[in-house]
ModelCIF file with pLDDT and N, C-alpha, C, O atoms, coordinates in Angstrom:
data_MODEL
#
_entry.id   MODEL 
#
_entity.id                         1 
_entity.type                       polymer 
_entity.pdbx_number_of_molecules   1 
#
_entity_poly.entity_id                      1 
_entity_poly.type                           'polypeptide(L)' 
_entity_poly.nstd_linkage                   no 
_entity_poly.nstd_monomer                   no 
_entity_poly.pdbx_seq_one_letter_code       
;(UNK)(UNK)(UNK)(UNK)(UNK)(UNK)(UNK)(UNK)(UNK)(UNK)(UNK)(UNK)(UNK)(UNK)(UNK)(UNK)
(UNK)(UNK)(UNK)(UNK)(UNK)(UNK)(UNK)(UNK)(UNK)(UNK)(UNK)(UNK)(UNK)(UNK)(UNK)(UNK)
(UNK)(UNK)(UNK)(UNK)(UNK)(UNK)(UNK)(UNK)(UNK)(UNK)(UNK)
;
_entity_poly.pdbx_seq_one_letter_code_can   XXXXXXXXXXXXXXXXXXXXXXXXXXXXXXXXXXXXXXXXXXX 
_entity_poly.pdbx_strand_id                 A 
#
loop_
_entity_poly_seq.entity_id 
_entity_poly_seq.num 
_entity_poly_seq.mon_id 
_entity_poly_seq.hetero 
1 1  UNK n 
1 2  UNK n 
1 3  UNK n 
1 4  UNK n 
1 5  UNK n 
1 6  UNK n 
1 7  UNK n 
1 8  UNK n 
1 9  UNK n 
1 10 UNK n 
1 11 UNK n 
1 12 UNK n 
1 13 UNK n 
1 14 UNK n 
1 15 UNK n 
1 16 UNK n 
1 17 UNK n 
1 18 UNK n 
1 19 UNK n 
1 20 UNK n 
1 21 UNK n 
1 22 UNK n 
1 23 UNK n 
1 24 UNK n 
1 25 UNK n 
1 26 UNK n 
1 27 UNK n 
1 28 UNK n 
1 29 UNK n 
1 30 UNK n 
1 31 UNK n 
1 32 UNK n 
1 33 UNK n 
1 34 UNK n 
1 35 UNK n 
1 36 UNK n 
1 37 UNK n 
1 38 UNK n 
1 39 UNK n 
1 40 UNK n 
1 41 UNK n 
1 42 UNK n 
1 43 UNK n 
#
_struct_asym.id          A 
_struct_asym.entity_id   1 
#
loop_
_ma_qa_metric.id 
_ma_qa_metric.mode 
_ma_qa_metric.name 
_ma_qa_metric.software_group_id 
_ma_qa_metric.type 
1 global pLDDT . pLDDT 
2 local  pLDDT . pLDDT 
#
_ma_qa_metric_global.metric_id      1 
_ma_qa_metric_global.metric_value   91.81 
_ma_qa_metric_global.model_id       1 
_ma_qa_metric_global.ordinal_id     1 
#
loop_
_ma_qa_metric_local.label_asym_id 
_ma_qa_metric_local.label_comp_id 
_ma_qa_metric_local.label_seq_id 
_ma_qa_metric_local.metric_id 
_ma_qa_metric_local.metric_value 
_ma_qa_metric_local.model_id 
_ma_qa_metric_local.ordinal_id 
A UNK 1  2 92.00 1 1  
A UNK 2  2 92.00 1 2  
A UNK 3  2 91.00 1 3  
A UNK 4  2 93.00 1 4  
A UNK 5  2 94.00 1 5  
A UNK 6  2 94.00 1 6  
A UNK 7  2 93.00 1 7  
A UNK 8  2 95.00 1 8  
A UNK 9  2 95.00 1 9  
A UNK 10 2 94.00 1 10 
A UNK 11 2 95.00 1 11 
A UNK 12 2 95.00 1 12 
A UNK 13 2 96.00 1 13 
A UNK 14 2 95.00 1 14 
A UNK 15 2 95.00 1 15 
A UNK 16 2 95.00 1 16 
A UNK 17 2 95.00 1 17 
A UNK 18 2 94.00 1 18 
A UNK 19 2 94.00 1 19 
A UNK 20 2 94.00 1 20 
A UNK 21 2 94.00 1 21 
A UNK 22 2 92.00 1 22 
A UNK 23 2 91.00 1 23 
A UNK 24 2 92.00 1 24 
A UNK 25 2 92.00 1 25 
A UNK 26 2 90.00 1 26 
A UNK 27 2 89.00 1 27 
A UNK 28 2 89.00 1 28 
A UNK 29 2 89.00 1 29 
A UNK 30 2 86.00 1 30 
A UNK 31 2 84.00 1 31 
A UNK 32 2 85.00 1 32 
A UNK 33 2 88.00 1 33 
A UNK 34 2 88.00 1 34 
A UNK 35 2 89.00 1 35 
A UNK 36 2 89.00 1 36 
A UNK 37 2 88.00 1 37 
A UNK 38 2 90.00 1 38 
A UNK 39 2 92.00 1 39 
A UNK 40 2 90.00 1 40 
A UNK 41 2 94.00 1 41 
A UNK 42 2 94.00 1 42 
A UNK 43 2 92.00 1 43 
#
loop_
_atom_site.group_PDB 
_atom_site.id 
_atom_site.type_symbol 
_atom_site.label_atom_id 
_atom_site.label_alt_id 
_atom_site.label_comp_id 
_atom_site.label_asym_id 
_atom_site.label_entity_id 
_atom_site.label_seq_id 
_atom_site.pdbx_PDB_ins_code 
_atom_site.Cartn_x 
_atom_site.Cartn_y 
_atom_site.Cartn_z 
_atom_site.occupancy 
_atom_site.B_iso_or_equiv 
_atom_site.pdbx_formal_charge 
_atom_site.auth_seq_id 
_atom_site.auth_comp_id 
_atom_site.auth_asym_id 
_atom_site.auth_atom_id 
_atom_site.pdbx_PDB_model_num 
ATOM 1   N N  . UNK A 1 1  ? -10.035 20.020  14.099  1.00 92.00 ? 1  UNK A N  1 
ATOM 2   C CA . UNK A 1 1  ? -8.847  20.138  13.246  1.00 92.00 ? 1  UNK A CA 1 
ATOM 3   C C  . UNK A 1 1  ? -7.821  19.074  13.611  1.00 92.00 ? 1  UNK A C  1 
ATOM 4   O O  . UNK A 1 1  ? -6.909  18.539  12.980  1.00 92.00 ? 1  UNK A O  1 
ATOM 5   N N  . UNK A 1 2  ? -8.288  18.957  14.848  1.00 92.00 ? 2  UNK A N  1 
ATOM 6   C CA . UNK A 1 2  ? -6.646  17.870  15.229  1.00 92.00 ? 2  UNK A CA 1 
ATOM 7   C C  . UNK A 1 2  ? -6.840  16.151  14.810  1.00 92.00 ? 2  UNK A C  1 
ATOM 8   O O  . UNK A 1 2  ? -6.152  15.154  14.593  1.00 92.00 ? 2  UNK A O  1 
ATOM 9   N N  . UNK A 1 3  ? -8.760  16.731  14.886  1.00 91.00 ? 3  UNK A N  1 
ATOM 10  C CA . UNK A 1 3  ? -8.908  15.483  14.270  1.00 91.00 ? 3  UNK A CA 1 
ATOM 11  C C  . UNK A 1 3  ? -8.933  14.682  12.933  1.00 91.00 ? 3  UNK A C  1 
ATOM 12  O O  . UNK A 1 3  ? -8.644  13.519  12.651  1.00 91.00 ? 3  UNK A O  1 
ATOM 13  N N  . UNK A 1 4  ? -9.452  15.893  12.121  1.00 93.00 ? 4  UNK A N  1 
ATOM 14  C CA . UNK A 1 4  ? -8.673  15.641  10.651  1.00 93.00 ? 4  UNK A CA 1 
ATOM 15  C C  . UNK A 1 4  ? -7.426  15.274  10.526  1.00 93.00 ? 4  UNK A C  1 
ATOM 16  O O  . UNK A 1 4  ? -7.088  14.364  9.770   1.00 93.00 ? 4  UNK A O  1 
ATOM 17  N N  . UNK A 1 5  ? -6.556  15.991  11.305  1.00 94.00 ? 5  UNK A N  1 
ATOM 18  C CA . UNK A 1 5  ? -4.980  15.725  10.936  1.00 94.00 ? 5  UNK A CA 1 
ATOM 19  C C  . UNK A 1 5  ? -4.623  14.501  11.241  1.00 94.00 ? 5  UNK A C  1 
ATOM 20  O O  . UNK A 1 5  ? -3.818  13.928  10.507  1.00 94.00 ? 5  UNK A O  1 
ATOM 21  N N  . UNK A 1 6  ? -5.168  13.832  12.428  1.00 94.00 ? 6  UNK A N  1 
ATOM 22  C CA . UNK A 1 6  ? -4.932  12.841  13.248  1.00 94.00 ? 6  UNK A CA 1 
ATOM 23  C C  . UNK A 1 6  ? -5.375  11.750  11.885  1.00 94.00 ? 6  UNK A C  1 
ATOM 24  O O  . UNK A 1 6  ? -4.753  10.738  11.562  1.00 94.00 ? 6  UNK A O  1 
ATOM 25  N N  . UNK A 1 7  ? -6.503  12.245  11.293  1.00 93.00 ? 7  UNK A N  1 
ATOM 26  C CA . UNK A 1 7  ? -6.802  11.225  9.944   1.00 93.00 ? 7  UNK A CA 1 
ATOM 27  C C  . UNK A 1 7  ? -6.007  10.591  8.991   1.00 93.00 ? 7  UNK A C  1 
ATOM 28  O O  . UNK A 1 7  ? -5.809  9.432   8.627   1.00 93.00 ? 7  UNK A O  1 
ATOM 29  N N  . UNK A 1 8  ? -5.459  12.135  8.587   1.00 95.00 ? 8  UNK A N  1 
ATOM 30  C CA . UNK A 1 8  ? -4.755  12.240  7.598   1.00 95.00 ? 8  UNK A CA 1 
ATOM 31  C C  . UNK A 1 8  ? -2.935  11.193  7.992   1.00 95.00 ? 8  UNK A C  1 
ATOM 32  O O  . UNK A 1 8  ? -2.245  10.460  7.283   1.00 95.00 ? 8  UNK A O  1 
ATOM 33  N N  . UNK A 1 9  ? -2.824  11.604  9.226   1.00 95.00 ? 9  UNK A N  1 
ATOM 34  C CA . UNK A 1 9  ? -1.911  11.048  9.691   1.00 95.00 ? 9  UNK A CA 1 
ATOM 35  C C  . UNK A 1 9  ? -1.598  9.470   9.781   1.00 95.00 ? 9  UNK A C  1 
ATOM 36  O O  . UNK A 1 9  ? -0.611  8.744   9.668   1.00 95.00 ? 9  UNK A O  1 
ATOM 37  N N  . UNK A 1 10 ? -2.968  9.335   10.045  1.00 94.00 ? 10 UNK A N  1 
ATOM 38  C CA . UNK A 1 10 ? -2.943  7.590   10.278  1.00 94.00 ? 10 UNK A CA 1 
ATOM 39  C C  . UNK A 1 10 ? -3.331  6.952   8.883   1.00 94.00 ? 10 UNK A C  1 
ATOM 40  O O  . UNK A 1 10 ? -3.170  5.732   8.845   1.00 94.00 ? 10 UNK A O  1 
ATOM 41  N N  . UNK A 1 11 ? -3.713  7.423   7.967   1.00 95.00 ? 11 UNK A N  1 
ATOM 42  C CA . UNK A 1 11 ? -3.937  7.059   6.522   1.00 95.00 ? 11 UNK A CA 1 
ATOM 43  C C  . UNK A 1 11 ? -2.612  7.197   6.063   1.00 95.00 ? 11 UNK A C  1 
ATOM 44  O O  . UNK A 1 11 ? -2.190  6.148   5.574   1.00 95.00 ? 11 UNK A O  1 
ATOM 45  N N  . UNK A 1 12 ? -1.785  8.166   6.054   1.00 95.00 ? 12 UNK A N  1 
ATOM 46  C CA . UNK A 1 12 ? -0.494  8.382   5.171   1.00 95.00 ? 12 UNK A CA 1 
ATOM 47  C C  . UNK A 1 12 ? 0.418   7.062   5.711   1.00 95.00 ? 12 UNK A C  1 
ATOM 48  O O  . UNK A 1 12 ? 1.087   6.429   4.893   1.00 95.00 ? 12 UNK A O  1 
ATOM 49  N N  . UNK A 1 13 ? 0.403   6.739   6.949   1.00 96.00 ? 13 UNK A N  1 
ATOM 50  C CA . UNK A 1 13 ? 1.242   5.990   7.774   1.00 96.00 ? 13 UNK A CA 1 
ATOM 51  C C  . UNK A 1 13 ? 0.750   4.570   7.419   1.00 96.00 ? 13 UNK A C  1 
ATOM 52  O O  . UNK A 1 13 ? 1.484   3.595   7.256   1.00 96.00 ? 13 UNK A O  1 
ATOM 53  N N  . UNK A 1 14 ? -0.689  4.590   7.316   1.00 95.00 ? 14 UNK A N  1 
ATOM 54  C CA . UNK A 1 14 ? -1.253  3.345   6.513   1.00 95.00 ? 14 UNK A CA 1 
ATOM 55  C C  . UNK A 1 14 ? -0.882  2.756   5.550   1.00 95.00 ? 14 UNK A C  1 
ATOM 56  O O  . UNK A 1 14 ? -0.690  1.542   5.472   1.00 95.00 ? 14 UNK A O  1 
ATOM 57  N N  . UNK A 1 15 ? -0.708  3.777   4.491   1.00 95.00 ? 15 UNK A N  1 
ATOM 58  C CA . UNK A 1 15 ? -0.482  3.624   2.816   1.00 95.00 ? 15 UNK A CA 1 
ATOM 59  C C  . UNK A 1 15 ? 1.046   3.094   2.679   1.00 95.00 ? 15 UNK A C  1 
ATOM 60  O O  . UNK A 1 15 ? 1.577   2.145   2.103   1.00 95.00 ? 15 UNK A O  1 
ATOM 61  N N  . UNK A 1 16 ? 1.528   4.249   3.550   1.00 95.00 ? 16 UNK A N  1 
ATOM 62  C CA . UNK A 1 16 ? 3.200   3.498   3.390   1.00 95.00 ? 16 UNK A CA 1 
ATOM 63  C C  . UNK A 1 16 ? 4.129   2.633   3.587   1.00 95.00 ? 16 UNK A C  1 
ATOM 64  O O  . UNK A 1 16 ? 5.148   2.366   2.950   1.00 95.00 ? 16 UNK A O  1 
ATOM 65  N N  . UNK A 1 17 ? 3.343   1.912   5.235   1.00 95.00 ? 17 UNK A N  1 
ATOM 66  C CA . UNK A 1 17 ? 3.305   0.097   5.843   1.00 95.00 ? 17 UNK A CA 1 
ATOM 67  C C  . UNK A 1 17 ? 3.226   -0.797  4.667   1.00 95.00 ? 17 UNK A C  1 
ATOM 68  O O  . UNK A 1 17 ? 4.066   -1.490  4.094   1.00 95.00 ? 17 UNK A O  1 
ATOM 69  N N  . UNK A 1 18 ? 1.763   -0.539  4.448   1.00 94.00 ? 18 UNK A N  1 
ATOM 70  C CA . UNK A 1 18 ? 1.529   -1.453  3.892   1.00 94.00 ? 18 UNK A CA 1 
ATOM 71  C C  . UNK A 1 18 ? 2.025   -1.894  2.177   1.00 94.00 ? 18 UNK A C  1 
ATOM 72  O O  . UNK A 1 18 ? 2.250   -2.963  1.608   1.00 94.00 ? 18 UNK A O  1 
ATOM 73  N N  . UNK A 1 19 ? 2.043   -0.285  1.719   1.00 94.00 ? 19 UNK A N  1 
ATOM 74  C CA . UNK A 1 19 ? 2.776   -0.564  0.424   1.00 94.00 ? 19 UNK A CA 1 
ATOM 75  C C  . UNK A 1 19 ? 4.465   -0.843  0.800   1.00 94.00 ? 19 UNK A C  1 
ATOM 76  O O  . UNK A 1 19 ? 5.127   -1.464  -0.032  1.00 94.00 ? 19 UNK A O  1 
ATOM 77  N N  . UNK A 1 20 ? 4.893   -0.532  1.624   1.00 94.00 ? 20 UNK A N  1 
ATOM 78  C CA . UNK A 1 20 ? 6.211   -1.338  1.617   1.00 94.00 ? 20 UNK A CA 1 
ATOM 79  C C  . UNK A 1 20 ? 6.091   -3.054  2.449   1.00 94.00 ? 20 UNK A C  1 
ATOM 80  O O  . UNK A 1 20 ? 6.895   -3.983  2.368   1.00 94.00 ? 20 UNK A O  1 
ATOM 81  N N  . UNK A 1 21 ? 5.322   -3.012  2.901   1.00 94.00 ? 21 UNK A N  1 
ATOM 82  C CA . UNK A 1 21 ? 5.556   -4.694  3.620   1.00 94.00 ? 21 UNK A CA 1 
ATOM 83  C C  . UNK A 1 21 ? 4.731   -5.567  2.699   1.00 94.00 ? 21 UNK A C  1 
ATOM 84  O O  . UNK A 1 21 ? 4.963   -6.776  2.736   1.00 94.00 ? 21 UNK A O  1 
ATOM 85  N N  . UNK A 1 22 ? 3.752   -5.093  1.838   1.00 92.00 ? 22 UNK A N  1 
ATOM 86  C CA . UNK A 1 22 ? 3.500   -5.800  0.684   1.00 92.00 ? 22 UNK A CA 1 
ATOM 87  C C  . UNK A 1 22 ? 4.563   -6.352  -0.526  1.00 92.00 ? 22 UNK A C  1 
ATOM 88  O O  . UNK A 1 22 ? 4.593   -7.493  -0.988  1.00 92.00 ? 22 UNK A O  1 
ATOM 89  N N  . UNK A 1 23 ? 5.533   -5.057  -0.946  1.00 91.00 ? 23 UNK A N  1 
ATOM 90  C CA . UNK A 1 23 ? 6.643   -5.029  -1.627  1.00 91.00 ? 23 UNK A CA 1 
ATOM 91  C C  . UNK A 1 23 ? 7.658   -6.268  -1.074  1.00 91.00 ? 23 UNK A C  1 
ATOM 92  O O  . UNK A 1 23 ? 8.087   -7.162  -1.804  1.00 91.00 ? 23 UNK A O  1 
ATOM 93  N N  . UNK A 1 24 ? 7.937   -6.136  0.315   1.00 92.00 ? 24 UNK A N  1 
ATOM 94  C CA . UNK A 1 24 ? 8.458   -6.955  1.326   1.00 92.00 ? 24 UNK A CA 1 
ATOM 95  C C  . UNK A 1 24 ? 8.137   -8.391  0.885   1.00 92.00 ? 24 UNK A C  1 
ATOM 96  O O  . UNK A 1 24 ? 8.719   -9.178  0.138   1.00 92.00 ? 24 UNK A O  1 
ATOM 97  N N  . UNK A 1 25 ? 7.081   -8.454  1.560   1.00 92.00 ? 25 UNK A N  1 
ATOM 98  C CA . UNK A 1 25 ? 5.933   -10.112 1.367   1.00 92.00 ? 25 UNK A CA 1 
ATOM 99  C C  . UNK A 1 25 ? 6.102   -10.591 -0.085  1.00 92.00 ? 25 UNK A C  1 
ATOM 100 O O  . UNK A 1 25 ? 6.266   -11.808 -0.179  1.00 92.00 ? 25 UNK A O  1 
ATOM 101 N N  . UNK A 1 26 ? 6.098   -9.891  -1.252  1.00 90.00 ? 26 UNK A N  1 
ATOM 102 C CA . UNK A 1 26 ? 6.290   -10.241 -2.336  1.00 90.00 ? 26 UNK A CA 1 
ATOM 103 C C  . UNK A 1 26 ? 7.563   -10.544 -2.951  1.00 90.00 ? 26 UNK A C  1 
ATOM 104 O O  . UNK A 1 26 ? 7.596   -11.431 -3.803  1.00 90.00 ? 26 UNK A O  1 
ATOM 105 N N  . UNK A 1 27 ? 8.597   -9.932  -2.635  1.00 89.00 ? 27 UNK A N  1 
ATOM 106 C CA . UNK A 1 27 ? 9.908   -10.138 -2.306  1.00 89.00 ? 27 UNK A CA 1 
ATOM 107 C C  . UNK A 1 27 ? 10.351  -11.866 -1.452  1.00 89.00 ? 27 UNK A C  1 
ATOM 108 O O  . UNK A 1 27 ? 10.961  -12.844 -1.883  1.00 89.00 ? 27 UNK A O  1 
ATOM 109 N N  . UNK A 1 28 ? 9.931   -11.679 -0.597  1.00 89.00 ? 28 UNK A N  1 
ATOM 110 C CA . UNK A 1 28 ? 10.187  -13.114 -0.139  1.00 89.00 ? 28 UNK A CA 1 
ATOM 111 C C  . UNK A 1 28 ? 9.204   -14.310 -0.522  1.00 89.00 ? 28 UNK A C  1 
ATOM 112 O O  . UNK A 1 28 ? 9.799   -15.384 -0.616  1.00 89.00 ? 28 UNK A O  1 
ATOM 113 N N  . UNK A 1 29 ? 7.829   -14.365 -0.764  1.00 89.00 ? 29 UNK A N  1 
ATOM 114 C CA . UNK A 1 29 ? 6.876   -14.797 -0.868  1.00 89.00 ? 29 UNK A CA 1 
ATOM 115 C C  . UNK A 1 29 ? 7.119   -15.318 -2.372  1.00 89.00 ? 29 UNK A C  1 
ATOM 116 O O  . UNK A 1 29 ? 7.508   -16.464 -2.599  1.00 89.00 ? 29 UNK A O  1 
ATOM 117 N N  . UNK A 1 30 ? 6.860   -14.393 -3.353  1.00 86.00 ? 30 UNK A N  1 
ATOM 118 C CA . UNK A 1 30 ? 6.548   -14.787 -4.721  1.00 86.00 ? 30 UNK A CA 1 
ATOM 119 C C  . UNK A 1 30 ? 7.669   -14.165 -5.482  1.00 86.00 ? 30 UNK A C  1 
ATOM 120 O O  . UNK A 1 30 ? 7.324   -13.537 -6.483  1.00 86.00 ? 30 UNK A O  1 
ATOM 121 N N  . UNK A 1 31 ? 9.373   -14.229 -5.118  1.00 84.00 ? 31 UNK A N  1 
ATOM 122 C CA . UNK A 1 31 ? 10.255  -13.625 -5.112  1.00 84.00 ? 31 UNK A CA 1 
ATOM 123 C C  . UNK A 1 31 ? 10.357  -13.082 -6.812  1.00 84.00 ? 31 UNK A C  1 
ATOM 124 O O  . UNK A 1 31 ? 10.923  -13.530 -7.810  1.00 84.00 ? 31 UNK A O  1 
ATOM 125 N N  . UNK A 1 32 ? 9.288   -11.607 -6.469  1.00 85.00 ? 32 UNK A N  1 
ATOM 126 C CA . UNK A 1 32 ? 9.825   -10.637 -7.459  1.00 85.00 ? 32 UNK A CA 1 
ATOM 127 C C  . UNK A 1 32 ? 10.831  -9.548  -6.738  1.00 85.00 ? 32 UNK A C  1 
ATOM 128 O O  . UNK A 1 32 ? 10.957  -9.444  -5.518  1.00 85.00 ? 32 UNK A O  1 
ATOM 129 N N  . UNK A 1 33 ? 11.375  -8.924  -7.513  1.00 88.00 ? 33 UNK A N  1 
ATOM 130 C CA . UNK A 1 33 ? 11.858  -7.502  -7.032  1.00 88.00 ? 33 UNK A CA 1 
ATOM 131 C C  . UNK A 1 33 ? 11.518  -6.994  -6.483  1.00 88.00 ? 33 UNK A C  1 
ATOM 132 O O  . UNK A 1 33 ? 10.314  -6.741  -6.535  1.00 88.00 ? 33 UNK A O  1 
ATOM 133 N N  . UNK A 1 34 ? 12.316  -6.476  -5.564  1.00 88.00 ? 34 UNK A N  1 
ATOM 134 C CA . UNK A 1 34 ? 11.519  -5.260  -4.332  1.00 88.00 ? 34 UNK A CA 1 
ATOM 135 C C  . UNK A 1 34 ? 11.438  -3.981  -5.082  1.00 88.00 ? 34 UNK A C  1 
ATOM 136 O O  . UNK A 1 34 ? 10.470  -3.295  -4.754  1.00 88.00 ? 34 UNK A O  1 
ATOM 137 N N  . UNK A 1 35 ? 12.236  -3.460  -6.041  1.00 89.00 ? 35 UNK A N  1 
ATOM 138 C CA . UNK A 1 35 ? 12.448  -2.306  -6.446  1.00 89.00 ? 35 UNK A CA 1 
ATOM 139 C C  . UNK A 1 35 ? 10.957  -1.572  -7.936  1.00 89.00 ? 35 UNK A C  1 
ATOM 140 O O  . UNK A 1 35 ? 10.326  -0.547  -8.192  1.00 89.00 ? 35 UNK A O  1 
ATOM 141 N N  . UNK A 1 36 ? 11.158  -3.117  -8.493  1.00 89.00 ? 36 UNK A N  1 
ATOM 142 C CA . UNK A 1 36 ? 9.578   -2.615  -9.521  1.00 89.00 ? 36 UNK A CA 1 
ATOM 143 C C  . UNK A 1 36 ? 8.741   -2.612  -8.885  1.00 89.00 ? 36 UNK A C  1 
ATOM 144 O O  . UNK A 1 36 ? 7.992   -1.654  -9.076  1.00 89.00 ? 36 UNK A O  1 
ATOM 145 N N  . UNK A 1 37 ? 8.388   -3.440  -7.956  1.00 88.00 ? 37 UNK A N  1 
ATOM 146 C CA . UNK A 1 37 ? 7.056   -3.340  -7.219  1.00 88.00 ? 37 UNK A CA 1 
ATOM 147 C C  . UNK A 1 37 ? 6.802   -2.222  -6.388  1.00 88.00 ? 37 UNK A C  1 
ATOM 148 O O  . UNK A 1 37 ? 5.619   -1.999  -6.133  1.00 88.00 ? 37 UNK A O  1 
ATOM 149 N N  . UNK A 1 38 ? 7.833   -1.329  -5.820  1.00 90.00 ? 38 UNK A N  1 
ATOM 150 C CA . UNK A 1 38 ? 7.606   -0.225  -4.999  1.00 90.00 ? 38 UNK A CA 1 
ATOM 151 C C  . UNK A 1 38 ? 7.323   0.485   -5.824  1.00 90.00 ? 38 UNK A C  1 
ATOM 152 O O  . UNK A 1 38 ? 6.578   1.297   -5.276  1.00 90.00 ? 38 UNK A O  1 
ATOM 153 N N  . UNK A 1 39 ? 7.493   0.933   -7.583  1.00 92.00 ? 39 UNK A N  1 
ATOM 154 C CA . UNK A 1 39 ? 7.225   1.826   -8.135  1.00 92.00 ? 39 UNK A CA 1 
ATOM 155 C C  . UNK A 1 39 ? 6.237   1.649   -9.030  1.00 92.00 ? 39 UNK A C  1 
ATOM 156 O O  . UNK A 1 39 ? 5.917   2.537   -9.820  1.00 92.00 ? 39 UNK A O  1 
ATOM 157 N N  . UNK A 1 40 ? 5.652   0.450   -8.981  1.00 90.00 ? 40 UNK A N  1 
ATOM 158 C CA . UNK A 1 40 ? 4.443   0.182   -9.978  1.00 90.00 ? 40 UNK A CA 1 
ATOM 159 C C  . UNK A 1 40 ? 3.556   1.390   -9.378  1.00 90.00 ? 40 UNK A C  1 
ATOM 160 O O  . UNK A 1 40 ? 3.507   1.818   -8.225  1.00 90.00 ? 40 UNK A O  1 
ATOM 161 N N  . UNK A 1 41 ? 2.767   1.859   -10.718 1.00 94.00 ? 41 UNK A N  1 
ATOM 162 C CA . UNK A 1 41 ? 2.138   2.566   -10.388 1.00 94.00 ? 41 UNK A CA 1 
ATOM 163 C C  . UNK A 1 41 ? 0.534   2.271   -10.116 1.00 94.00 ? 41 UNK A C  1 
ATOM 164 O O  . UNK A 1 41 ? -0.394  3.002   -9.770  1.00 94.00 ? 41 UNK A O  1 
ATOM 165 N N  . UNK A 1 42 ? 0.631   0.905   -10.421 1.00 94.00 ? 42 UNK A N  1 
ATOM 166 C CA . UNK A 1 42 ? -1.032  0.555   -9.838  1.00 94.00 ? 42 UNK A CA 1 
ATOM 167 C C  . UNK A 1 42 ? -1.150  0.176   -8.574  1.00 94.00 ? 42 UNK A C  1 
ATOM 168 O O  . UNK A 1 42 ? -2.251  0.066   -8.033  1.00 94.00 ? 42 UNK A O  1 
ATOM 169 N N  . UNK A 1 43 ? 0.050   -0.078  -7.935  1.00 92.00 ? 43 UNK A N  1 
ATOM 170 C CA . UNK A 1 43 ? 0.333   -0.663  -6.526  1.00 92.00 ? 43 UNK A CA 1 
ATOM 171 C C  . UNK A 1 43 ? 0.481   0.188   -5.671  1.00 92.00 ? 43 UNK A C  1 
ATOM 172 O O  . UNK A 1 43 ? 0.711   -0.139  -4.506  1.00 92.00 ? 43 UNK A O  1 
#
């Protein structure tokens, strides 16, 4: 059980890095908005 959670834990923590430091990177990188890109929903 702790190890499922431990899963679940490091996936949620995954998803949310990276969809915000992507948002980030794109922001400075290919300067769109930080704000549409956090809410696109294909992203």
């Amino acid at each position: 059980k702790k190890t499922i959670l431990k899963g679940i834990g490091l996936g949620s923590y995954f998803a949310i890095a990276i969809h915000l430091l992507n948002g980030l990177l794109s922001m400075l990188l290919d300067e769109e908005d930080f704000l549409p890109y956090i809410v696109s929903l294909d992203r």
